[in-house]
N, C-alpha and C. Protein backbone atom coordinates (compact mmCIF):
# COMPACT_ATOMS: atom_id res chain seq x y z
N UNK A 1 20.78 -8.96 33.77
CA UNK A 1 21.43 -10.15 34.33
C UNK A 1 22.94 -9.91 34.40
N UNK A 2 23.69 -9.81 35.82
CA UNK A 2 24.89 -9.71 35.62
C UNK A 2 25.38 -11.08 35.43
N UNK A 3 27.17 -11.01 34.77
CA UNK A 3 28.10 -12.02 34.25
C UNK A 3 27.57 -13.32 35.13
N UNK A 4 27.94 -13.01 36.14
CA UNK A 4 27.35 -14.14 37.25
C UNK A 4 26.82 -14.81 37.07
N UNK A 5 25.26 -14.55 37.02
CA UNK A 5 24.17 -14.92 36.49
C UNK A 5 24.16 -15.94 35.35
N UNK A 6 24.31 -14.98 34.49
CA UNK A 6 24.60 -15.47 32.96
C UNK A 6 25.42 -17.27 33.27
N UNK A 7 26.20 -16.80 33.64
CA UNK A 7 26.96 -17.74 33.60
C UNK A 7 26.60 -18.99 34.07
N UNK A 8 25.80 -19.07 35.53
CA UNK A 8 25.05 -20.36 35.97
C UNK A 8 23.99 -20.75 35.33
N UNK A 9 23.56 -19.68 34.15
CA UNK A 9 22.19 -20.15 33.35
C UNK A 9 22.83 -20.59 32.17
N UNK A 10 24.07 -20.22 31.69
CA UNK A 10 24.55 -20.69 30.56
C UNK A 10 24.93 -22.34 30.89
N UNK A 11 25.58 -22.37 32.15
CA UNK A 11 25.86 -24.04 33.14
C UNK A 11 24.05 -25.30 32.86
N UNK A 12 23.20 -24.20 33.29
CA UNK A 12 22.22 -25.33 33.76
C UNK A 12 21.51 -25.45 32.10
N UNK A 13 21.58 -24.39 31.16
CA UNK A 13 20.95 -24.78 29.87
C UNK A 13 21.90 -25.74 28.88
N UNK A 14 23.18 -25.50 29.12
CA UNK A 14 23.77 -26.77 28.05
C UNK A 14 24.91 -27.85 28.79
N UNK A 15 24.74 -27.70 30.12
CA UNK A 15 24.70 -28.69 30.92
C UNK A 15 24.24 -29.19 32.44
N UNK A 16 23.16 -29.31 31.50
CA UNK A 16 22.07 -29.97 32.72
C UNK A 16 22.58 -31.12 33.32
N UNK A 17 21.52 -31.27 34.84
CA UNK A 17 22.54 -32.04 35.60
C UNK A 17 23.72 -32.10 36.37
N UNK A 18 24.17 -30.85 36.27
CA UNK A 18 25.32 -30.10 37.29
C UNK A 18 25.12 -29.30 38.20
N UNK A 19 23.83 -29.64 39.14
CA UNK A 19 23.80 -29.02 39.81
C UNK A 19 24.36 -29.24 41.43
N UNK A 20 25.24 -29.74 40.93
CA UNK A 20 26.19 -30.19 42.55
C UNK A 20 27.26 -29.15 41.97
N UNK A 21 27.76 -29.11 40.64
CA UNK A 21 28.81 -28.22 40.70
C UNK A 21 28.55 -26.54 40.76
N UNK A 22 27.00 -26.21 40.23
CA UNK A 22 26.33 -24.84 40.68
C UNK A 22 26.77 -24.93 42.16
N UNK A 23 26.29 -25.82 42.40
CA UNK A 23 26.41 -25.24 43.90
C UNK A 23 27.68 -24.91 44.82
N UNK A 24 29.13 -25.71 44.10
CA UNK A 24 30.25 -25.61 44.46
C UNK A 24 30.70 -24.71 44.38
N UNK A 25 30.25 -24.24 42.94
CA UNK A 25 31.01 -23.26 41.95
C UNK A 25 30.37 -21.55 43.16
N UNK A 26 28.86 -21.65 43.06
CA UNK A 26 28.48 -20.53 44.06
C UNK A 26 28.94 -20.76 45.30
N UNK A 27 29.43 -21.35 45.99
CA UNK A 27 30.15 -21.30 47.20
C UNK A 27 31.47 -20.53 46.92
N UNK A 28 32.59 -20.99 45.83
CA UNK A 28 33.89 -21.06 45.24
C UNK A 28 32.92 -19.05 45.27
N UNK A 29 32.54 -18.68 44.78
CA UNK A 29 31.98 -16.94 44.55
C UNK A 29 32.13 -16.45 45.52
N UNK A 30 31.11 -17.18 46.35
CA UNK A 30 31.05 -16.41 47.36
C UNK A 30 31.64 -16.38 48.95
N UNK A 31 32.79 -17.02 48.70
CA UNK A 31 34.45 -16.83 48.95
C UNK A 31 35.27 -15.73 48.40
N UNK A 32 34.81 -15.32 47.10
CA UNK A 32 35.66 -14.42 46.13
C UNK A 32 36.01 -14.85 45.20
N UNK A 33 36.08 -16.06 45.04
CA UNK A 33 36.41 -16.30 43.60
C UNK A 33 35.97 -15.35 42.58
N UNK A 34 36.59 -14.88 41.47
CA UNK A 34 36.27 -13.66 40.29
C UNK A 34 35.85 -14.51 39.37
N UNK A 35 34.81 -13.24 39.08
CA UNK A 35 34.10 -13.88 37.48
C UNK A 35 34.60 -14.55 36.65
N UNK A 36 35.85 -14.09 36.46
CA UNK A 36 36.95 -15.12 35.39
C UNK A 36 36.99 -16.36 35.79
N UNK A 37 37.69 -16.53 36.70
CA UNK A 37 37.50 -17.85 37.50
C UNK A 37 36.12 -18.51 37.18
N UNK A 38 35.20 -18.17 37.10
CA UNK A 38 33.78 -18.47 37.40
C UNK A 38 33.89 -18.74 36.08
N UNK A 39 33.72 -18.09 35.08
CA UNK A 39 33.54 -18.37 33.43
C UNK A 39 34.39 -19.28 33.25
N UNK A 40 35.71 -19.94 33.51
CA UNK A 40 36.78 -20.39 33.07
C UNK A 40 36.08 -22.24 33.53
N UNK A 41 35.26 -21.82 34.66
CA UNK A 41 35.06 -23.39 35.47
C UNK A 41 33.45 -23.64 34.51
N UNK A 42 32.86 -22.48 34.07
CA UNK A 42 31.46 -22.94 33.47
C UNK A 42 31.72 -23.46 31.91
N UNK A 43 32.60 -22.57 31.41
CA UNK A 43 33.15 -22.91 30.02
C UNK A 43 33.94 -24.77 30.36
N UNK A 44 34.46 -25.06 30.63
CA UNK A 44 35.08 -26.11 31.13
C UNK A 44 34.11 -27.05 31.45
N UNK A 45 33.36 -26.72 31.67
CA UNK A 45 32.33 -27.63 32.61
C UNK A 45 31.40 -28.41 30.99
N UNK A 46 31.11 -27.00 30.46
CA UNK A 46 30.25 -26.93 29.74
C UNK A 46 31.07 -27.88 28.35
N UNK A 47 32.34 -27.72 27.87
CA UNK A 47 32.92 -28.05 26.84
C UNK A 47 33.65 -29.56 26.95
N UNK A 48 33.80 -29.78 28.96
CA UNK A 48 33.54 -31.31 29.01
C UNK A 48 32.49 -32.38 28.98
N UNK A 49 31.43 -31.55 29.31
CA UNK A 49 30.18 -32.54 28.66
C UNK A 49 29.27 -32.60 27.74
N UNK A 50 30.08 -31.54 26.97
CA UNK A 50 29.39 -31.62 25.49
C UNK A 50 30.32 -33.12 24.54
N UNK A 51 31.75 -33.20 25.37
CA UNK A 51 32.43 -34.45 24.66
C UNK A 51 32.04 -35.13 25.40
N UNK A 52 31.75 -35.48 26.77
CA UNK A 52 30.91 -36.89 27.56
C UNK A 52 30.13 -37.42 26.68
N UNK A 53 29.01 -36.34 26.11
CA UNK A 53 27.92 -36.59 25.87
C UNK A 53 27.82 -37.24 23.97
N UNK A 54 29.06 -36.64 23.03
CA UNK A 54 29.78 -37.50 22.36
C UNK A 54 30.20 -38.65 22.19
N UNK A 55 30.84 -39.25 22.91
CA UNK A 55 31.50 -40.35 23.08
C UNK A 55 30.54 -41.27 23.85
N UNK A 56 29.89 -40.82 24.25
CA UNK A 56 29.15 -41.53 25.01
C UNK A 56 27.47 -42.35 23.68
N UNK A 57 26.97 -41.30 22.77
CA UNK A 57 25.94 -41.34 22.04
C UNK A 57 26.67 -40.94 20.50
N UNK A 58 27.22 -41.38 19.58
CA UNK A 58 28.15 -41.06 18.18
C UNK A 58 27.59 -40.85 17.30
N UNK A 59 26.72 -41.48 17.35
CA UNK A 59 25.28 -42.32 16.53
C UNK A 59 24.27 -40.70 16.78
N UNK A 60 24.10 -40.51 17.63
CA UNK A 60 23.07 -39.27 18.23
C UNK A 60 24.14 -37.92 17.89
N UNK A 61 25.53 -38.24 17.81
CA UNK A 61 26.11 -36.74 17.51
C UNK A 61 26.08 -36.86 15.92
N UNK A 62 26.37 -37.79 15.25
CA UNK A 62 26.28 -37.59 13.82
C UNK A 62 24.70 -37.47 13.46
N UNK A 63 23.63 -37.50 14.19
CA UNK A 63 21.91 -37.23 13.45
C UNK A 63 21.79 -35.37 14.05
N UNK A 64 22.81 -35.07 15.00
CA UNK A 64 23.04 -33.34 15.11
C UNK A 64 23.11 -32.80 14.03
N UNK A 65 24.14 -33.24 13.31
CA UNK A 65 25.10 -32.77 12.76
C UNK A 65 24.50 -32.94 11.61
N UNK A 66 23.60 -33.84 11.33
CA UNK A 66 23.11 -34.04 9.62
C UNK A 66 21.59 -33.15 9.91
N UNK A 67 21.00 -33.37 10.97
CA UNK A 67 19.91 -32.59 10.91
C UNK A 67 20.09 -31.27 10.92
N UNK A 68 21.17 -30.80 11.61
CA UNK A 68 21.64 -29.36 11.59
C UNK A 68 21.56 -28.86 10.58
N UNK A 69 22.96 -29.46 9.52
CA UNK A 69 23.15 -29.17 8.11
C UNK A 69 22.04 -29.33 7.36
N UNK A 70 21.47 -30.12 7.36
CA UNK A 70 20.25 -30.19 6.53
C UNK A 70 19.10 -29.09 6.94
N UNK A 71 18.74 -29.01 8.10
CA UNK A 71 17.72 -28.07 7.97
C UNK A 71 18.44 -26.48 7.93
N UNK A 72 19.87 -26.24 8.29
CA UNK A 72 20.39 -25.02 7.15
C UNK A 72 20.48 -25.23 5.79
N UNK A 73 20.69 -26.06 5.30
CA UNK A 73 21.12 -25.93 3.58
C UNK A 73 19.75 -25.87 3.17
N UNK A 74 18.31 -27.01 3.53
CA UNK A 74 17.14 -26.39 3.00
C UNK A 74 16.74 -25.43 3.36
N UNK A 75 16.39 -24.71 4.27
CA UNK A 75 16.44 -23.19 4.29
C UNK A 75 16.41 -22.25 3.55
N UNK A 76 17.82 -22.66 3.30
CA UNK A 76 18.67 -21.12 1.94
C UNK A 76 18.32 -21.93 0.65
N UNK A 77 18.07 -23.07 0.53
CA UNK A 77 17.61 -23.52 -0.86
C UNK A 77 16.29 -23.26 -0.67
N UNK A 78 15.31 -23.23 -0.33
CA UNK A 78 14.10 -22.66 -0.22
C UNK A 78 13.60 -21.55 -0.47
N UNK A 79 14.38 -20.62 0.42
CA UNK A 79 13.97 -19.35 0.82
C UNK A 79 15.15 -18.26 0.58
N UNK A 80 16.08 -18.46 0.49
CA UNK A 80 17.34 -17.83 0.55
C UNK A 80 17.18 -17.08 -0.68
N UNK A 81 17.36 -17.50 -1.49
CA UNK A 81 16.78 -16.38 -2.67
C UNK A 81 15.98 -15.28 -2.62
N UNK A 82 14.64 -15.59 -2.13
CA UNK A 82 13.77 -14.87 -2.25
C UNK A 82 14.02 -13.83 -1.07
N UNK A 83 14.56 -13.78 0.21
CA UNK A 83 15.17 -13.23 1.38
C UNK A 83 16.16 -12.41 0.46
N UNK A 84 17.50 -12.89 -0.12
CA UNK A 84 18.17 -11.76 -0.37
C UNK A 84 17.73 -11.29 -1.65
N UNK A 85 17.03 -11.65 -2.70
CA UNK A 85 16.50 -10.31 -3.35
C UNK A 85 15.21 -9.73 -3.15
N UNK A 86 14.93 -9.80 -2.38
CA UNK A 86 13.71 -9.25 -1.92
C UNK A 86 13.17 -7.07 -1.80
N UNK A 87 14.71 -7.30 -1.57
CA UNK A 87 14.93 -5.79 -1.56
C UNK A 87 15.84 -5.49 -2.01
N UNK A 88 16.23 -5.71 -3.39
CA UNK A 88 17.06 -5.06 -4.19
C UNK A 88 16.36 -3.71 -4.71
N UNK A 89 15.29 -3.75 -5.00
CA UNK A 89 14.92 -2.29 -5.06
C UNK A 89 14.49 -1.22 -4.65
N UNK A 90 13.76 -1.80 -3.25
CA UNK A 90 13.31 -1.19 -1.88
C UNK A 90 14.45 -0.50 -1.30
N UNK A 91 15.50 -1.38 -0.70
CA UNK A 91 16.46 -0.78 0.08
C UNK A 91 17.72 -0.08 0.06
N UNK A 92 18.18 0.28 -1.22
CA UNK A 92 18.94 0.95 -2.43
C UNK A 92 18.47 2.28 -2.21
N UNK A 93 17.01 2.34 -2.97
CA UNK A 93 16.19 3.52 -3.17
C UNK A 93 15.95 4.00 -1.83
N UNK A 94 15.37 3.10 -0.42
CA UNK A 94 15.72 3.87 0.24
C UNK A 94 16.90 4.74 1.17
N UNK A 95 18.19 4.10 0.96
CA UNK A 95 19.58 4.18 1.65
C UNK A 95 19.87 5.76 0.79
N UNK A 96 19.73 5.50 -0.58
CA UNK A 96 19.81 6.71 -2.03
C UNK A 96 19.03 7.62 -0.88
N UNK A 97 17.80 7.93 -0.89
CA UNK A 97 16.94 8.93 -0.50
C UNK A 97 17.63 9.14 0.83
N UNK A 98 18.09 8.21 1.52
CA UNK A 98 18.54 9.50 3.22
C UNK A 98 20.28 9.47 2.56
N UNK A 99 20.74 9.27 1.49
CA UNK A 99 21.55 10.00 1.17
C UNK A 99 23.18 9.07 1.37
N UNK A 100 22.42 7.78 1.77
CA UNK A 100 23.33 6.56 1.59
C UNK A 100 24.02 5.77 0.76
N UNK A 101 24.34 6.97 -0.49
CA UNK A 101 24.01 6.19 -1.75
C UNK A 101 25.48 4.47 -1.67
N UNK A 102 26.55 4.78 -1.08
CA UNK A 102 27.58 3.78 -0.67
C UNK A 102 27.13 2.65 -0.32
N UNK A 103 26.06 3.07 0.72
CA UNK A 103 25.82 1.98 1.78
C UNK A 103 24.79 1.00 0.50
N UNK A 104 23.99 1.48 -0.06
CA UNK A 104 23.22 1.12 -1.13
C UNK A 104 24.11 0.18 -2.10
N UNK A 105 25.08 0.77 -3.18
CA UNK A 105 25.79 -0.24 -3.54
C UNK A 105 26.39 -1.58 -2.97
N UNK A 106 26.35 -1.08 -1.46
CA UNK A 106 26.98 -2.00 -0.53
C UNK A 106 25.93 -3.52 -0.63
N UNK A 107 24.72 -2.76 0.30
CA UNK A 107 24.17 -4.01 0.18
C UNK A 107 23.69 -5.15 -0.95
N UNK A 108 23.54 -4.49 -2.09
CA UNK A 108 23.50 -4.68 -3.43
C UNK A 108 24.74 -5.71 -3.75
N UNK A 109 25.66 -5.75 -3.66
CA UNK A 109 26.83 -6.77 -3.01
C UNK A 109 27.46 -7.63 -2.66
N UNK A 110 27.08 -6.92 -1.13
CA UNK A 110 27.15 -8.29 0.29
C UNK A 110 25.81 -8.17 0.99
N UNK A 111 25.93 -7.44 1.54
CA UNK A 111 24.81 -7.18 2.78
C UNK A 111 23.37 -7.72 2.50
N UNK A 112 22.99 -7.90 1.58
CA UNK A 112 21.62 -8.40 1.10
C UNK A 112 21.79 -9.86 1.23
N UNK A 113 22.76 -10.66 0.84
CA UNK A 113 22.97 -12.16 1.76
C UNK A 113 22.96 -12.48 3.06
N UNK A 114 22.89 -11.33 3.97
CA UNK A 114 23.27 -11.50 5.56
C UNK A 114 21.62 -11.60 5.99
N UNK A 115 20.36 -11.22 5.47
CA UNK A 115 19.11 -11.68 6.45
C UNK A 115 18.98 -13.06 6.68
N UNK A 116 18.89 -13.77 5.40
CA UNK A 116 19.04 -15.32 4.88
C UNK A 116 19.78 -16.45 5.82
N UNK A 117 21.23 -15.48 5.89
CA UNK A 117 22.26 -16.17 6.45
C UNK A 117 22.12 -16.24 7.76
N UNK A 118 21.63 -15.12 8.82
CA UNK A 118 21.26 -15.02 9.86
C UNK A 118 20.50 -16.09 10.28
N UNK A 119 19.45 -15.76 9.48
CA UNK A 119 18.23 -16.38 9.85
C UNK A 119 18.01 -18.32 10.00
N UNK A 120 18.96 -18.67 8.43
CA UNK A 120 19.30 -19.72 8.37
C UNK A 120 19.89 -20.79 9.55
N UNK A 121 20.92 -19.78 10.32
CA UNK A 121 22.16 -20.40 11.31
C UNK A 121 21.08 -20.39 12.39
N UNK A 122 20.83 -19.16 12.61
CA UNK A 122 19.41 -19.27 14.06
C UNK A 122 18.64 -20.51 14.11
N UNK A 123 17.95 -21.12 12.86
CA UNK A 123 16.80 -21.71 12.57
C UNK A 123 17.60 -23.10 12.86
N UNK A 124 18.71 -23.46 12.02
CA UNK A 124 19.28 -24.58 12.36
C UNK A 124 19.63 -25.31 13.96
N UNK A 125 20.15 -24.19 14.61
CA UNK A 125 20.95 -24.15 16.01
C UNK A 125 19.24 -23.87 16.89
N UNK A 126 18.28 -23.47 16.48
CA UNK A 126 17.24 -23.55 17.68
C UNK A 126 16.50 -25.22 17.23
N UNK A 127 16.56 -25.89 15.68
CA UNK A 127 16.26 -27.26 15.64
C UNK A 127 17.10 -28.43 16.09
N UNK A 128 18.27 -27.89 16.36
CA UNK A 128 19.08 -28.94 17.27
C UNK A 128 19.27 -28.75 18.49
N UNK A 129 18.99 -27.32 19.09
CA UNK A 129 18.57 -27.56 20.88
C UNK A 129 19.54 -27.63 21.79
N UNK A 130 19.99 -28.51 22.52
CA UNK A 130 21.14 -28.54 24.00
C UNK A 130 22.35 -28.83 23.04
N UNK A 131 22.19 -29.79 22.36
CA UNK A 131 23.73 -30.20 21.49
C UNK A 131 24.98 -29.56 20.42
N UNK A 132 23.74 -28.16 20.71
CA UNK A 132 24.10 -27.25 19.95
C UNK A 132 25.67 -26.69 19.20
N UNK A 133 26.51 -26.88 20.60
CA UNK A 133 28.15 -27.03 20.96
C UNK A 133 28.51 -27.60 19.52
N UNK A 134 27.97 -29.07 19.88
CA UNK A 134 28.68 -29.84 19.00
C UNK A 134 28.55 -29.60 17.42
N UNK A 135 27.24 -29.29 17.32
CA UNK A 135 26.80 -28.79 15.88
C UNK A 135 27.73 -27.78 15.26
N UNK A 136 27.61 -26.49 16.11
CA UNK A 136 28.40 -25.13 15.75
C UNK A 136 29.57 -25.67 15.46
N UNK A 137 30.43 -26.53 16.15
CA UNK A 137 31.70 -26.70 16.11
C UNK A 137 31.99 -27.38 14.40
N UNK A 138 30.90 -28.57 14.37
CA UNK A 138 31.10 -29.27 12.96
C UNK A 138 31.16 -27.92 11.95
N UNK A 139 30.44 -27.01 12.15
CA UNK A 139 30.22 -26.01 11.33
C UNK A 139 31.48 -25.46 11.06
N UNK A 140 31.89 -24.73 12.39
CA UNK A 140 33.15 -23.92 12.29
C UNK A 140 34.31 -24.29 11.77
N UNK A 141 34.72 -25.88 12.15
CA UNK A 141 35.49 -27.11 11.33
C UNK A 141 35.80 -27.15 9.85
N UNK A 142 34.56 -27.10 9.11
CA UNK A 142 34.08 -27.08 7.86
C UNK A 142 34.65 -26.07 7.13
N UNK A 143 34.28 -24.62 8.13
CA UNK A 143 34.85 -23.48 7.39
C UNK A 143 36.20 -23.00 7.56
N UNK A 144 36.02 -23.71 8.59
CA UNK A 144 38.08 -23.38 8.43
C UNK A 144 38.56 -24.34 7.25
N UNK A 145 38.34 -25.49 7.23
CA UNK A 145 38.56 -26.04 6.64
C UNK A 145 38.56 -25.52 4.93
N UNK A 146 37.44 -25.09 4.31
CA UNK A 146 37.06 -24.49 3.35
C UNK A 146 38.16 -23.01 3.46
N UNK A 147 38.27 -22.58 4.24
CA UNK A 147 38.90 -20.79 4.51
C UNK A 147 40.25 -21.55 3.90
N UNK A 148 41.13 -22.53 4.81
CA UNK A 148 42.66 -23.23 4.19
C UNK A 148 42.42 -23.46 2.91
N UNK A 149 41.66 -24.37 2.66
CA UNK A 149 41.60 -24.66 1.24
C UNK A 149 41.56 -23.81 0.23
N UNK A 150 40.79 -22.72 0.21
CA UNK A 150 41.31 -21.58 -0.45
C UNK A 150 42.00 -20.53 -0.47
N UNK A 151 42.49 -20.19 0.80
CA UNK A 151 43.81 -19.65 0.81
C UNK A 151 44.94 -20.48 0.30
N UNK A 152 44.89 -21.37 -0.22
CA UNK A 152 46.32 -22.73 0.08
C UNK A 152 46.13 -22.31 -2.14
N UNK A 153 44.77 -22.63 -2.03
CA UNK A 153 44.70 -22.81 -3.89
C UNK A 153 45.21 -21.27 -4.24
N UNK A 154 44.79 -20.53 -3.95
CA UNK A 154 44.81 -18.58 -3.79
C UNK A 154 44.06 -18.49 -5.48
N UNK A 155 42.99 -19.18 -5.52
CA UNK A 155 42.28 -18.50 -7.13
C UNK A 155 40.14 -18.71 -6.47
N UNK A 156 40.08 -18.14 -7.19
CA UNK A 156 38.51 -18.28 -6.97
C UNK A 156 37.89 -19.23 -6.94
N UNK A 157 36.89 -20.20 -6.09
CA UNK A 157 36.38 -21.07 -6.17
C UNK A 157 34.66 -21.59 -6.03
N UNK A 158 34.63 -22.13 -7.16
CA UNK A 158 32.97 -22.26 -6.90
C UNK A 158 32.31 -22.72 -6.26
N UNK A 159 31.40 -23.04 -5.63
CA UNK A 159 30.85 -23.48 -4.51
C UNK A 159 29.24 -23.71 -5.23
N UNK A 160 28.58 -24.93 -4.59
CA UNK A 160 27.32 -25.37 -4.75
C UNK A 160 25.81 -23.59 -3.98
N UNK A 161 25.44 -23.64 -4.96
CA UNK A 161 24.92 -22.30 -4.72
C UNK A 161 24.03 -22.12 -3.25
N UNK A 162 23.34 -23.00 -2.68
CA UNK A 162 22.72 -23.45 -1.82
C UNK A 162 24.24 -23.03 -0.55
N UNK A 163 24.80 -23.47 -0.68
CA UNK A 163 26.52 -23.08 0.77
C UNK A 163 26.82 -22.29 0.11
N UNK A 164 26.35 -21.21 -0.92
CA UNK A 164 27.11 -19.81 -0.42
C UNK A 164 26.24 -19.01 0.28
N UNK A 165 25.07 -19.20 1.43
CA UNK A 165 25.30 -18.04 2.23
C UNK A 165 25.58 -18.69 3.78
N UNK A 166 26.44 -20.04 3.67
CA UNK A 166 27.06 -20.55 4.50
C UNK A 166 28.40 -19.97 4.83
N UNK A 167 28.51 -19.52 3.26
CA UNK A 167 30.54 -19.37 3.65
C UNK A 167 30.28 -17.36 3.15
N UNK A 168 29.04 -17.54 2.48
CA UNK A 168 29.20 -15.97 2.37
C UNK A 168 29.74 -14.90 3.46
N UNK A 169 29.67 -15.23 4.71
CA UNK A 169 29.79 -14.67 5.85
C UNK A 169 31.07 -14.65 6.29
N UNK A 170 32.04 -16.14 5.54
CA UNK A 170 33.75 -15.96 6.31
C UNK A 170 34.19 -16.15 4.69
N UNK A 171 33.32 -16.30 3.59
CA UNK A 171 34.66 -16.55 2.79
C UNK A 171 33.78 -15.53 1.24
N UNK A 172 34.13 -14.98 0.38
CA UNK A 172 35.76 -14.56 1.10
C UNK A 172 36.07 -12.89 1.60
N UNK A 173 34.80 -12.75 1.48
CA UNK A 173 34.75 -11.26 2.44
C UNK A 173 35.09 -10.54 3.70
N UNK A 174 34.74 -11.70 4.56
CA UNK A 174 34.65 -11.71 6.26
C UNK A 174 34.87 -12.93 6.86
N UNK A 175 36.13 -13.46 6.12
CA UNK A 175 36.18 -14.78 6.46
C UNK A 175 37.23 -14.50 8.04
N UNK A 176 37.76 -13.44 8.53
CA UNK A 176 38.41 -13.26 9.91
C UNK A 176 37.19 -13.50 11.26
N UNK A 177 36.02 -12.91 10.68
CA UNK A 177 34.83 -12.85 11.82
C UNK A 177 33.91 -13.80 11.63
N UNK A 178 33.80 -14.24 9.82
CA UNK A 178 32.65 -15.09 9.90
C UNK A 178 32.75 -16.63 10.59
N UNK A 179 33.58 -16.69 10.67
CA UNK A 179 34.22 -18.35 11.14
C UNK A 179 33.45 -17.72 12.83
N UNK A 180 33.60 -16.60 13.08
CA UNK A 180 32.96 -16.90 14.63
C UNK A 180 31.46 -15.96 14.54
N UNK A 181 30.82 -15.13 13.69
CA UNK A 181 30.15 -15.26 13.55
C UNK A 181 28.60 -16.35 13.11
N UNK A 182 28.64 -17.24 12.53
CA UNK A 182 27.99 -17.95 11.59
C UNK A 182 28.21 -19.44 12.83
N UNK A 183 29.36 -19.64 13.54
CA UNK A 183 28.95 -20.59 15.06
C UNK A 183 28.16 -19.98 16.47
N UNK A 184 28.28 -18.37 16.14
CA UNK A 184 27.57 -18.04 17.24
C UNK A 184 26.49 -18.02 17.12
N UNK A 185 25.79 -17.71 15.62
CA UNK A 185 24.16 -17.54 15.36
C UNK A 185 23.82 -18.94 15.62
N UNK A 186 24.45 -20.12 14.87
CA UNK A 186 23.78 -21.18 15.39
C UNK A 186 23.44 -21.35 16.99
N UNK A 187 24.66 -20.80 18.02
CA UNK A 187 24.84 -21.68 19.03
C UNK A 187 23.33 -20.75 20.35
N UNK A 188 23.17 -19.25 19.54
CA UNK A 188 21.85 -18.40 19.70
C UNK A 188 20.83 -19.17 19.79
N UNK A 189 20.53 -19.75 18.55
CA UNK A 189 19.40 -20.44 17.62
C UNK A 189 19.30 -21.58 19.07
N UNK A 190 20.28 -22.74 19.90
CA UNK A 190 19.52 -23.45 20.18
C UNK A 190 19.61 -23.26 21.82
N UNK A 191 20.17 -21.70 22.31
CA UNK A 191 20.51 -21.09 23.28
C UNK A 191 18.47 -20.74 23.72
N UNK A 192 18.46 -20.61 22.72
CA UNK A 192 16.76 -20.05 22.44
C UNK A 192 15.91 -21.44 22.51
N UNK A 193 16.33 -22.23 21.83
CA UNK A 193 15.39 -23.06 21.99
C UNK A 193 15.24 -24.11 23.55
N UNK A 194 16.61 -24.01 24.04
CA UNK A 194 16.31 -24.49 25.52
C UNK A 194 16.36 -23.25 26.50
N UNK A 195 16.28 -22.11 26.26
CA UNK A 195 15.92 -21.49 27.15
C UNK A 195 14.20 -21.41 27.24
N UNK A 196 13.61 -21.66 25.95
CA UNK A 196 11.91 -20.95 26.37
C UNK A 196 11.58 -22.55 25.87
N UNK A 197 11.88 -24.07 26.02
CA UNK A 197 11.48 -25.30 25.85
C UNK A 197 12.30 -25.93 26.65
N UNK A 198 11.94 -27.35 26.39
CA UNK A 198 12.55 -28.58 26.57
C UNK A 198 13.54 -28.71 25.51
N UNK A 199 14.54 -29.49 25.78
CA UNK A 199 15.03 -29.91 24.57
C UNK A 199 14.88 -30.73 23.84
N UNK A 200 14.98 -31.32 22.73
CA UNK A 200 14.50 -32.33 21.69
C UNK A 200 15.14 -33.60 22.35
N UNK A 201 14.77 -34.86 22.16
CA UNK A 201 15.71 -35.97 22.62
C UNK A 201 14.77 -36.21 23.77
N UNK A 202 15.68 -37.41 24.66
CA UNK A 202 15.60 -37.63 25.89
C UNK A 202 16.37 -37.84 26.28
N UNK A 203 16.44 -37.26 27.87
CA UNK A 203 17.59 -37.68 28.67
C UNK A 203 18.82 -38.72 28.57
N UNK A 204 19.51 -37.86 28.79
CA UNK A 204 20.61 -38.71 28.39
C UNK A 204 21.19 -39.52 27.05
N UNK A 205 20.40 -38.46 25.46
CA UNK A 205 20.55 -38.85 24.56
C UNK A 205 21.25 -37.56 24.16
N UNK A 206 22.07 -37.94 23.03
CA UNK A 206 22.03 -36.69 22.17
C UNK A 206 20.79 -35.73 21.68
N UNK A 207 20.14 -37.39 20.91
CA UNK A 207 19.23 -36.88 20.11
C UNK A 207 17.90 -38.03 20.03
């Protein structure tokens, strides 16, 4: 699928209902308008009616945003454990044997929190569906928020064990990428769920 492409499917999956401006927008192309141009009007398009659709339903963006969080935090309280130690002794021993012995300490670590964490943000962002935008964003909010706050204190801070493989990802290891990592897995998660479904809700609801 070239950029192009992408781009009018990224338009019609998280804002449906624009299809007068598909059609402008492919005219505006095929004139010449450049891909940039093209991304600049779908992003735009896309990031004004994710706030239409806000302001419009508040009530439906705050049950995103709690169902989001909630079905990530049970998740990793569930399962999250058992996901990252699962292979503390499997995947050591095997990294050791092809001679990885670094990479082994490594995951032992960090890296053994990242299946969990993945999996978690996916699972959340494909149960909230088209609104997804708005979800990721509460997310990303949060962790900046959390990232200042402890840069500002500059000492170690504890965290409810269940949100650390929320912040495991930007704080305080990879907190430069995880802030855009950990909004993109969600925004995957419900990229997936309206590409191969319907979305949850009805028309013209959030939720």
């Amino acid at each position: 699928m070239n950029p192009q492409n992408l781009a009018f499917k990224l338009l019609g999956l998280l804002a449906p209902g624009r299809e007068a401006l598909a059609g402008d927008l492919l005219e505006q192309v095929q004139k010449g308008r450049s891909a940039l141009w093209l991304w600049r009007q779908v992003i735009g398009a896309i990031v004004t009616g994710c706030i239409r659709d806000v302001r419009e339903d508040r009530i439906g963006a705050l049950k995103v945003v709690a169902i989001g969080w909630a079905t990530m935090l049970g998740f990793f309280f569930i399962a999250g454990d058992f996901l990252a130690h699962s292979g503390d002794q499997t995947v050591p021993r095997l990294l050791s044997y092809l001679g990885a012995h670094h990479a082994g300490v490594l995951w032992l670590e960090r890296l053994r929190y990242v299946p969990a964490t993945v999996i978690g943000c996916v699972l959340s962002g494909w149960i909230v569906g088209r609104p997804v935008l708005f979800y990721a964003a509460s997310v990303c909010v949060a962790l900046a928020v959390a990232a200042t706050a402890i840069a500002w204190y500059a000492a170690p801070v504890s965290v409810p064990h269940t949100l650390f493989y929320v912040v495991m990802l930007a704080l305080p290891y990879w907190w430069w990428s995880g802030l855009l990592i950990v909004p993109l897995l969600i925004v995957v998660g419900g990229l997936w769920r309206v590409a191969s479904s319907e979305p949850l809700g009805t028309k013209g609801t959030l939720w």
